[in-house]
C-alpha atoms as a PDB file:
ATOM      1  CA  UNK A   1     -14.553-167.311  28.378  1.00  0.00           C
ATOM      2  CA  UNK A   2     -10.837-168.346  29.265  1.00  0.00           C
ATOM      3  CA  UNK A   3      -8.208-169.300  28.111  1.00  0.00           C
ATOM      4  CA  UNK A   4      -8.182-169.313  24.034  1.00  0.00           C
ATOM      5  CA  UNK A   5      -5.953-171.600  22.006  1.00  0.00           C
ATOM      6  CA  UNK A   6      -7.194-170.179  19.013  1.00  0.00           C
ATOM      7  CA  UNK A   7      -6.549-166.394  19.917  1.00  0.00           C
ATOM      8  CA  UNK A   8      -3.027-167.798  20.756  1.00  0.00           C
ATOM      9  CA  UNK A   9      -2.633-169.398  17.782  1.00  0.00           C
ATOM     10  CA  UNK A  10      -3.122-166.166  15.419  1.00  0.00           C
ATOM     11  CA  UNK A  11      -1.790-164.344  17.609  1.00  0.00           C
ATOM     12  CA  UNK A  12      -4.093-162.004  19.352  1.00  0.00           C
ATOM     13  CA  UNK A  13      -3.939-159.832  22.505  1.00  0.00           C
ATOM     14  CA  UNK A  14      -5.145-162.179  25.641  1.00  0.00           C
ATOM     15  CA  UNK A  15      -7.102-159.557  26.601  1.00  0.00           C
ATOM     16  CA  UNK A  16      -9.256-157.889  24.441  1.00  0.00           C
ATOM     17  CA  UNK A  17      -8.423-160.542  21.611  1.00  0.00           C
ATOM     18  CA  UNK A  18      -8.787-157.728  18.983  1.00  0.00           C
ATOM     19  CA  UNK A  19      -5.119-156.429  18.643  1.00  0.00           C
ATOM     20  CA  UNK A  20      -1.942-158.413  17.142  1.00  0.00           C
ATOM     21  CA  UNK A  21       0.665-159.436  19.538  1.00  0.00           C
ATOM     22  CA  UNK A  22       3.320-159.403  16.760  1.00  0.00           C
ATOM     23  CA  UNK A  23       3.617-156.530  14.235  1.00  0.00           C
ATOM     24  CA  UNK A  24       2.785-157.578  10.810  1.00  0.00           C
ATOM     25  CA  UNK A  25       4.294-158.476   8.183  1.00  0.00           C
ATOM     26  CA  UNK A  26       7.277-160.661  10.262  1.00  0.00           C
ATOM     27  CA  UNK A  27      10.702-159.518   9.697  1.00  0.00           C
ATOM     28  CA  UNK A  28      13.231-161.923   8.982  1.00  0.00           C
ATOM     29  CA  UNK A  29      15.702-159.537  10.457  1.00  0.00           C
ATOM     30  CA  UNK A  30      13.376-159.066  14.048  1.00  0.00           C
ATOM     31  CA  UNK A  31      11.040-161.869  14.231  1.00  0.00           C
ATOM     32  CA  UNK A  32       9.929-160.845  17.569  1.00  0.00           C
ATOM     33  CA  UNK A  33       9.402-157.355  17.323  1.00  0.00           C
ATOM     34  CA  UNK A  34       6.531-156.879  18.670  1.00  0.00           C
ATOM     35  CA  UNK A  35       4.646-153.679  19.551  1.00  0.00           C
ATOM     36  CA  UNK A  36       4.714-151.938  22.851  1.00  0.00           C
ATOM     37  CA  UNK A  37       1.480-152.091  23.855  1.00  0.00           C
ATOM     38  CA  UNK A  38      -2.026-153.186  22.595  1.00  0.00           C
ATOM     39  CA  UNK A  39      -3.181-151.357  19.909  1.00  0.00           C
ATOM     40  CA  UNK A  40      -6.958-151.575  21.196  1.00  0.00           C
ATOM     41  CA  UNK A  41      -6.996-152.419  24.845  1.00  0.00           C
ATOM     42  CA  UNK A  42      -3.461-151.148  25.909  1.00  0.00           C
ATOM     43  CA  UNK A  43      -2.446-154.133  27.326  1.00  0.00           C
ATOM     44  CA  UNK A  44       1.534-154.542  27.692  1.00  0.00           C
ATOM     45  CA  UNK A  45       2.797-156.950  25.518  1.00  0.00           C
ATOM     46  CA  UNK A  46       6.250-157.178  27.622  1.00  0.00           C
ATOM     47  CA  UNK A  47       4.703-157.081  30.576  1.00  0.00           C
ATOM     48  CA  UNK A  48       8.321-157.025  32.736  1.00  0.00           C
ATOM     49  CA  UNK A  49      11.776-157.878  32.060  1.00  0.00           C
ATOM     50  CA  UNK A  50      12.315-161.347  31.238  1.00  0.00           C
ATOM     51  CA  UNK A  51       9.008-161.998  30.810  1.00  0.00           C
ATOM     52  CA  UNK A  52       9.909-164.539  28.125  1.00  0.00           C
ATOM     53  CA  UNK A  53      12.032-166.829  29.571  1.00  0.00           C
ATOM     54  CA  UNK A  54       9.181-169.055  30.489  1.00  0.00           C
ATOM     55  CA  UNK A  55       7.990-169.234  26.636  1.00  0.00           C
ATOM     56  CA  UNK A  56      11.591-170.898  25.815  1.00  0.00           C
ATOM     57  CA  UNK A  57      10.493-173.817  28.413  1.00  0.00           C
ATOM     58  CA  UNK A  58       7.048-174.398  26.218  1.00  0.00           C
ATOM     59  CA  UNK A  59       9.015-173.896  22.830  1.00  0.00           C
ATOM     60  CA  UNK A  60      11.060-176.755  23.979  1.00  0.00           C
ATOM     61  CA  UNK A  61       8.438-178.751  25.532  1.00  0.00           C
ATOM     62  CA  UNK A  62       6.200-178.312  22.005  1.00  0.00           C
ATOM     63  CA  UNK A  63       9.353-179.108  19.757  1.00  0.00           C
ATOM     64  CA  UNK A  64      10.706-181.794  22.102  1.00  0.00           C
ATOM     65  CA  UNK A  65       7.200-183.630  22.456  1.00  0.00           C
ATOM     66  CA  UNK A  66       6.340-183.250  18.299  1.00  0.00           C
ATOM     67  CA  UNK A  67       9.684-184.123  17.170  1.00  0.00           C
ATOM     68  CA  UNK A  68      10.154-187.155  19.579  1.00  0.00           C
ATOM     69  CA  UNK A  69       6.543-188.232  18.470  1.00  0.00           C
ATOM     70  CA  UNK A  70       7.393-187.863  14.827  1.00  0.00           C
ATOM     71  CA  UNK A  71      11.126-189.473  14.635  1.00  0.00           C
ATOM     72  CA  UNK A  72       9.250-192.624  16.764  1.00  0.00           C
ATOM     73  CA  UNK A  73       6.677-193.028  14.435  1.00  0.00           C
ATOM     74  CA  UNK A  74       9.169-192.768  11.457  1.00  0.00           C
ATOM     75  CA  UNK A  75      11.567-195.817  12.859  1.00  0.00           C
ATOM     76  CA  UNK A  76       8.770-197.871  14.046  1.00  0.00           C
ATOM     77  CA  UNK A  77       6.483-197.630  12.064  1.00  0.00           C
ATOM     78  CA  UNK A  78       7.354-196.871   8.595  1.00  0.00           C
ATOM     79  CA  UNK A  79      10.633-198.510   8.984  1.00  0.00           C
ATOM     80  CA  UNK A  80      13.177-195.571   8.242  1.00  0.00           C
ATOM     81  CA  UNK A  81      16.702-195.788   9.429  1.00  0.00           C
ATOM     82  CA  UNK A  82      17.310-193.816  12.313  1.00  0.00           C
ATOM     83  CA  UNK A  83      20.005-190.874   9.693  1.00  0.00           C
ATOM     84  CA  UNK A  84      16.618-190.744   7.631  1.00  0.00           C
ATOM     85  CA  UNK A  85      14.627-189.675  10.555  1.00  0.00           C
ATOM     86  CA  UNK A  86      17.456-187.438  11.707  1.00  0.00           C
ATOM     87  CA  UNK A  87      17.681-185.714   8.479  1.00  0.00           C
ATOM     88  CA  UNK A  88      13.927-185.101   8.219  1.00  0.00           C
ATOM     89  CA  UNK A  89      13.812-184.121  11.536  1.00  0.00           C
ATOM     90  CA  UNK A  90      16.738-181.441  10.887  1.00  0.00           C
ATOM     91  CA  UNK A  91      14.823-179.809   8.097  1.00  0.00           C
ATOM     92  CA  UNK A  92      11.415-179.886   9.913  1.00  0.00           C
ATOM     93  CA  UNK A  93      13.334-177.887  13.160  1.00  0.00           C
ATOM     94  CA  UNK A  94      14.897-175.396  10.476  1.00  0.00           C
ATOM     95  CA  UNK A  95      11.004-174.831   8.994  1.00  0.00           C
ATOM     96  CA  UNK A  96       9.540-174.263  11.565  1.00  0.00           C
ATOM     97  CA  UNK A  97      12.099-172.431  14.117  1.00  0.00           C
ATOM     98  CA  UNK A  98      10.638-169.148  13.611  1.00  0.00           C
ATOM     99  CA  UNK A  99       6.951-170.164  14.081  1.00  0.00           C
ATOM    100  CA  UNK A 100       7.318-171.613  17.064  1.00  0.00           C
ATOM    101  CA  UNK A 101       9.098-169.351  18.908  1.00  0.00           C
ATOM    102  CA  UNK A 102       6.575-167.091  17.842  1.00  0.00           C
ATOM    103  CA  UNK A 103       3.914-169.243  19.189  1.00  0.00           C
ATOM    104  CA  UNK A 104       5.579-169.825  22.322  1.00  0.00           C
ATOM    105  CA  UNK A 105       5.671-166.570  23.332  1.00  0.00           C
ATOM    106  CA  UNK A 106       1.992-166.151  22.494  1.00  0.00           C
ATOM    107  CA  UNK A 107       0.965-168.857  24.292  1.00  0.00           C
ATOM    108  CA  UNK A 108       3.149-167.483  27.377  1.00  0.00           C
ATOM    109  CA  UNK A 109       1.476-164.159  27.146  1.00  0.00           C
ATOM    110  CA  UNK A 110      -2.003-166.268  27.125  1.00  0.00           C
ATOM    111  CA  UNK A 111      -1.035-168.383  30.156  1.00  0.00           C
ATOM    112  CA  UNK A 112      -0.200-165.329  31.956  1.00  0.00           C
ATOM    113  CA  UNK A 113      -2.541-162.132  31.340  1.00  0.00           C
ATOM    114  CA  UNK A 114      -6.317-162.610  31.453  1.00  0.00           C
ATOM    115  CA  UNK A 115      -9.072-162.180  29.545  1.00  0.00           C
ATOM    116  CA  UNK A 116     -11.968-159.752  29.572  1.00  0.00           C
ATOM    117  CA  UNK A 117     -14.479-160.274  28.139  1.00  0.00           C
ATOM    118  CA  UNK A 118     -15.797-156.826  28.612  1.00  0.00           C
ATOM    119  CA  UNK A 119     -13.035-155.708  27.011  1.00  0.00           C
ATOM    120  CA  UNK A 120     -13.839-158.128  24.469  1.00  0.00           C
ATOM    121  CA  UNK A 121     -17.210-156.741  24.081  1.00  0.00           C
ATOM    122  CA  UNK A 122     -16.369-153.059  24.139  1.00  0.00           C
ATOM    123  CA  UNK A 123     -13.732-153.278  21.622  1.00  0.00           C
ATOM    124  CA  UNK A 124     -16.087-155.255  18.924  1.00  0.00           C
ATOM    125  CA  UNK A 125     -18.680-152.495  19.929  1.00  0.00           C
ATOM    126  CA  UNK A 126     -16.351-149.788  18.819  1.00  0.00           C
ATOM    127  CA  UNK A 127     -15.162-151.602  15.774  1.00  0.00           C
ATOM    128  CA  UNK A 128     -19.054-152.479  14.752  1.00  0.00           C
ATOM    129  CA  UNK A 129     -19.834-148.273  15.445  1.00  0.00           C
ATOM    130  CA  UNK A 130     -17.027-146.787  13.203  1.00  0.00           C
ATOM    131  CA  UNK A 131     -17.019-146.054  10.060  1.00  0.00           C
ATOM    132  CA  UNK A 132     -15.856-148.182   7.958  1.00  0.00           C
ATOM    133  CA  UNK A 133     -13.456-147.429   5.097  1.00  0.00           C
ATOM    134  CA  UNK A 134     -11.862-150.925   4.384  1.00  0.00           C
ATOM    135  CA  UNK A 135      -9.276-153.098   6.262  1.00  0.00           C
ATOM    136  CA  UNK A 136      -6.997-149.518   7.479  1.00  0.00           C
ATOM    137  CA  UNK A 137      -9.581-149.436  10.482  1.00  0.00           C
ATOM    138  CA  UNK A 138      -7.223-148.391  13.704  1.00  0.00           C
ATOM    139  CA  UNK A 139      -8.554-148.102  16.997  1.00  0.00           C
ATOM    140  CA  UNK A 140      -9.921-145.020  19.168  1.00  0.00           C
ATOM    141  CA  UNK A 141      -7.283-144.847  21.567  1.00  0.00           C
ATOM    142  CA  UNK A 142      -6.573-141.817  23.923  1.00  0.00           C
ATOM    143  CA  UNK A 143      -3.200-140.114  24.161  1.00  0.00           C
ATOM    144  CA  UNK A 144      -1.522-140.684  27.346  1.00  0.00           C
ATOM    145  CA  UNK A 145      -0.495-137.107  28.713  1.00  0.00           C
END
């Protein structure tokens, strides 16, 4: 148990892959806020200063490869003019701007912490033990003194 595009993809903690990396619902105002820590496992989401740069190198090399991909299949195949790609192309960036970013800094947070999967395990454990009393469920979490 490794690397996980699909707890990247909805945005989980790489460790524990219980907690959000992104607080919910997304602001249009901050779409990066994201919480300090972990909510379950405690992991850092900011692990150091600057930590993010890298994600803007795989937010361009996602966008760069899927757009490129996607304007090349529009001229050549289908025939559009190359201002019909363009515009399409303009629109699609616009759409999905936010989202990626997003991703990328999820999937930068999954190249770079690891997983464990007794974490994992212990977290589910405690989840599966508590009582239940609908979708509030928080974590047991001590207080740092």
């Amino acid at each position: 148990m490794g690397f996980s595009l699909a707890a990247s993809w909805n945005y989980k903690c790489p460790k524990c892959r219980q907690g959000d990396v992104f607080i919910k619902p997304m602001d249009l105002k901050n779409p990066l806020n994201m919480p300090e820590r972990c909510a379950y496992c405690g992991q850092r989401t900011e692990p150091e200063i600057g930590f993010y740069y890298g994600a803007m190198m795989v937010s361009y090399g996602i966008s760069a490869w899927l757009y490129l991909g996607l304007v090349l299949v529009l001229v050549f195949y289908f025939k559009w003019s190359v201002n019909q790609a363009m515009v399409l192309l303009v629109f699609l960036a616009v759409i999905t701007y936010l989202p990626l970013l997003r991703y990328s800094r999820s999937l930068w947070l999954h190249f770079n912490v690891r997983h464990d999967p007794a974490e994992e395990n212990k977290q589910k454990q405690l989840k599966a033990n508590s009582p239940k009393i609908g979708n509030d469920w928080k974590p047991n979490r001590k207080q740092k003194k």
